[in-house]
Protein backbone atom coordinates (compact mmCIF):
# COMPACT_ATOMS: atom_id res chain seq x y z
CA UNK A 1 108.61 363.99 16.20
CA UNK A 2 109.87 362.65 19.59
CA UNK A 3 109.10 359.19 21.46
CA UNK A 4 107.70 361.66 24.15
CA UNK A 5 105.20 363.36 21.34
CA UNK A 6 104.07 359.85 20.26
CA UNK A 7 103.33 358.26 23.50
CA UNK A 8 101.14 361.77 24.42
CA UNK A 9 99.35 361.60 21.31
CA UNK A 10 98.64 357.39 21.72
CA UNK A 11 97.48 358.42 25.26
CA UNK A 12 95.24 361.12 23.72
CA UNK A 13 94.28 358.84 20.79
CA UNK A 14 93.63 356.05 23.50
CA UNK A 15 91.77 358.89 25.86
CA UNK A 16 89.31 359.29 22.58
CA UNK A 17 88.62 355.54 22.00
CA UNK A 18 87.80 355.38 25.60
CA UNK A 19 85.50 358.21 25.13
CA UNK A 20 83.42 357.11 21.96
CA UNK A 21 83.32 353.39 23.91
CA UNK A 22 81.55 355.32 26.73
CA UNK A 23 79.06 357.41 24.39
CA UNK A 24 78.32 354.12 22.72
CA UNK A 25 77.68 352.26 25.42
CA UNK A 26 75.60 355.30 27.17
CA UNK A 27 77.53 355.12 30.19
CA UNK A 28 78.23 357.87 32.02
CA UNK A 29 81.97 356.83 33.39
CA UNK A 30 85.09 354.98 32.01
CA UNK A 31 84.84 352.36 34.69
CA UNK A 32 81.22 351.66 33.56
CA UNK A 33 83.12 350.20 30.02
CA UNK A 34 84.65 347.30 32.25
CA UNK A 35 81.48 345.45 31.78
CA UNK A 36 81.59 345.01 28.19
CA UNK A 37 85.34 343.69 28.24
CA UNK A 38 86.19 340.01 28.73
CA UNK A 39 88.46 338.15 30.11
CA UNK A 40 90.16 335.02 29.22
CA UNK A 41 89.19 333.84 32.45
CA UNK A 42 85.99 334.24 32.75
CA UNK A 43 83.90 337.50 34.30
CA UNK A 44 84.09 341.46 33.07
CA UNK A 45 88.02 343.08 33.26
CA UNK A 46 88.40 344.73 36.56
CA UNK A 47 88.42 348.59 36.49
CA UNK A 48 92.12 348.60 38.39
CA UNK A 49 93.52 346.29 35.82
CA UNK A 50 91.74 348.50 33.19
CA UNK A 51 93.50 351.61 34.26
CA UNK A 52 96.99 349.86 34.78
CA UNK A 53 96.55 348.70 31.02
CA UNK A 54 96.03 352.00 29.98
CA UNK A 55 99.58 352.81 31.09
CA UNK A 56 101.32 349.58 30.13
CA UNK A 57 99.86 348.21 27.56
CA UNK A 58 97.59 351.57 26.05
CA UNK A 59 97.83 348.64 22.26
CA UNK A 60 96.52 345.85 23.95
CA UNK A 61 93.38 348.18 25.59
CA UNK A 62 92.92 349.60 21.88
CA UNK A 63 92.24 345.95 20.80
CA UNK A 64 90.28 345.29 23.07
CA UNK A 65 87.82 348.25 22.57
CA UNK A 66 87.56 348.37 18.95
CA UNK A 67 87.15 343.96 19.16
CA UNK A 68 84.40 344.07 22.18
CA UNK A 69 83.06 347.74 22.06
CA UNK A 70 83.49 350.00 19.14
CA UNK A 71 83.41 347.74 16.24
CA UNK A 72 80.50 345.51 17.72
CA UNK A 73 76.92 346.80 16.30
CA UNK A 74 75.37 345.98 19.73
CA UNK A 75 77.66 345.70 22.52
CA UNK A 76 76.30 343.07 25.52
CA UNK A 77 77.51 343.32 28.89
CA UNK A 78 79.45 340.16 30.20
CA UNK A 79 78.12 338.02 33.27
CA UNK A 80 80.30 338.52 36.34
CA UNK A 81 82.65 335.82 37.57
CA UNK A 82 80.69 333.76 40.07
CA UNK A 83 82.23 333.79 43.68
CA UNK A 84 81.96 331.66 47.06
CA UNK A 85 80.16 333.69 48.80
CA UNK A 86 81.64 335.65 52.02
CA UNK A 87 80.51 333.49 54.59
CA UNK A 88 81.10 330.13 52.83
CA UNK A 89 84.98 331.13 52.74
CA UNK A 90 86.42 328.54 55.50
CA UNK A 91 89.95 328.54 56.54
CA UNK A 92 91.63 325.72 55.70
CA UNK A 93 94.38 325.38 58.93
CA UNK A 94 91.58 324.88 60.98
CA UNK A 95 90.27 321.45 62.48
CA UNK A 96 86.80 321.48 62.84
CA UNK A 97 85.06 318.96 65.19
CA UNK A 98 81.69 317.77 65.52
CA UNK A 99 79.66 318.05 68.89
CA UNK A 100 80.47 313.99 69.24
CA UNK A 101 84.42 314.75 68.65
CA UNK A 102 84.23 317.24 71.70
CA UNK A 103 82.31 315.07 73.66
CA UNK A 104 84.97 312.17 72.89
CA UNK A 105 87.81 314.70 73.39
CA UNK A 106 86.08 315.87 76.25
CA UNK A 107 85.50 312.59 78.52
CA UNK A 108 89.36 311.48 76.84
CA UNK A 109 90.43 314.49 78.96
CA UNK A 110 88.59 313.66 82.04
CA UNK A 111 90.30 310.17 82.21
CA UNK A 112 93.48 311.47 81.89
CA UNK A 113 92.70 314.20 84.07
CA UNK A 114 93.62 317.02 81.94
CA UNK A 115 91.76 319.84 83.80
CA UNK A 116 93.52 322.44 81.10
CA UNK A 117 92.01 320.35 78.00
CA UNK A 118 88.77 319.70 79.79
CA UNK A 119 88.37 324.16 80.50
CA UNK A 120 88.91 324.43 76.83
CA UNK A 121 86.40 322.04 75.41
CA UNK A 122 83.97 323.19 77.75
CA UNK A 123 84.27 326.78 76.78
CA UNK A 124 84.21 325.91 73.11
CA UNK A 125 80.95 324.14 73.42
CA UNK A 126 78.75 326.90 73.22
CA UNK A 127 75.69 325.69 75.26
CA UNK A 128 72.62 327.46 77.06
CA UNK A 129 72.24 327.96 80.84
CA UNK A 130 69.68 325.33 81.08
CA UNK A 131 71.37 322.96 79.45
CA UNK A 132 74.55 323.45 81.99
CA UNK A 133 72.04 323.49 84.86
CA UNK A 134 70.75 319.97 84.01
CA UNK A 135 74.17 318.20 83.58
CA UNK A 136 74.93 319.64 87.17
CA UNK A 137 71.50 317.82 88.09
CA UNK A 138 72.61 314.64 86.72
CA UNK A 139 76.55 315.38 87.79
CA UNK A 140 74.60 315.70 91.45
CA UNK A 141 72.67 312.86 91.02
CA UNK A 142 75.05 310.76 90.27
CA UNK A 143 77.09 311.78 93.66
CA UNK A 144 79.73 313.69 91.66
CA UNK A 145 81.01 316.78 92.01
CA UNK A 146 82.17 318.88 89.26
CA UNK A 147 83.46 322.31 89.64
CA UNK A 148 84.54 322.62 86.15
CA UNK A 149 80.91 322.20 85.37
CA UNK A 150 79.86 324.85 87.62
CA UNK A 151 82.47 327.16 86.95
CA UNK A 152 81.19 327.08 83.32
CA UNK A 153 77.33 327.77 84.77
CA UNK A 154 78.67 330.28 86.89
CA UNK A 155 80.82 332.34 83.89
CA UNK A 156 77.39 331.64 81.85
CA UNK A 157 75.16 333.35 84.66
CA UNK A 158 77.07 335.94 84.73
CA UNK A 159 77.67 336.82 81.22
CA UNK A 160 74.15 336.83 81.19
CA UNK A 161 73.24 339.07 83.60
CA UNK A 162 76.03 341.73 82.47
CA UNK A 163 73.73 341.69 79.04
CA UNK A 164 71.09 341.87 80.48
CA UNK A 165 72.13 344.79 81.99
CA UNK A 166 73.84 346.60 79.67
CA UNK A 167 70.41 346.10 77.43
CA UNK A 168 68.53 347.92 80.48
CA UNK A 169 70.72 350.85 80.66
């Protein structure tokens, strides 16, 4: 018998385990077997890595069914590896500052007169129309004149009166 002839009738052999692993467990699909494999790091073998096995390593996926499937009277399902969720993922190259910082940053750049610095902290505070409007009251007030200020109410007005529109239409 040729190497060729083995390998076809390990993959057949292998195809047959698989099988009787899916009858057992009453799935209805080889990927549904994951679940009942470990891993040595904790969480269910992943159905890619499953299939990839099956061509490299068709031994080591034998072993693995017969220890955790096949020769196990009542097979249990193993918990999933427990993951950050998507949202709580943060990216760690990026400085985040509190509303104080930018307000630091922010009157740091006014002093120097950094009207480049100043446009960007203002756009990266994220605040309300209102809010705008009453720190050009008090800018007013206080017998200054700030067209950074206003440039930032005016951008604000107008971005929301395009969605306002647009929600109209």
């Amino acid at each position: 018998m040729s190497q060729a002839q083995d390998t076809k009738l390990d993959s057949q052999q292998l195809e047959n385990l698989i099988n009787a692993a899916i009858k057992k467990i009453g799935a209805n699909k080889e990927n549904d077997i994951c679940r009942y494999i470990p891993l040595p790091t904790g969480g269910y073998i992943h159905h890619f890595t499953m299939r990839k096995m099956k061509v490299e390593e068709p031994e080591q996926v034998k072993e693995m069914l017969y220890k955790y499937i096949l020769n196990v009277e009542k097979p249990s399902t193993v918990p999933p590896k427990s993951r950050a969720a998507r949202g709580s993922r943060k990216r760690r190259d990026q400085i985040i500052f509190s509303k104080s910082d930018i307000e630091r940053l922010l009157y740091n750049a006014k002093m120097a007169g950094d009207e480049d610095m100043i446009r960007k902290l203002r756009s990266s505070q994220k605040k309300d129309p209102k809010a705008i409007r009453r720190e050009l009251i008090v800018s007013i007030r206080h017998g200054k004149v700030d067209h950074d200020l206003w440039n930032s109410y005016v951008e604000c007005m107008s971005s929301n009166s395009l969605t306002q529109n647009q929600s109209n239409d």
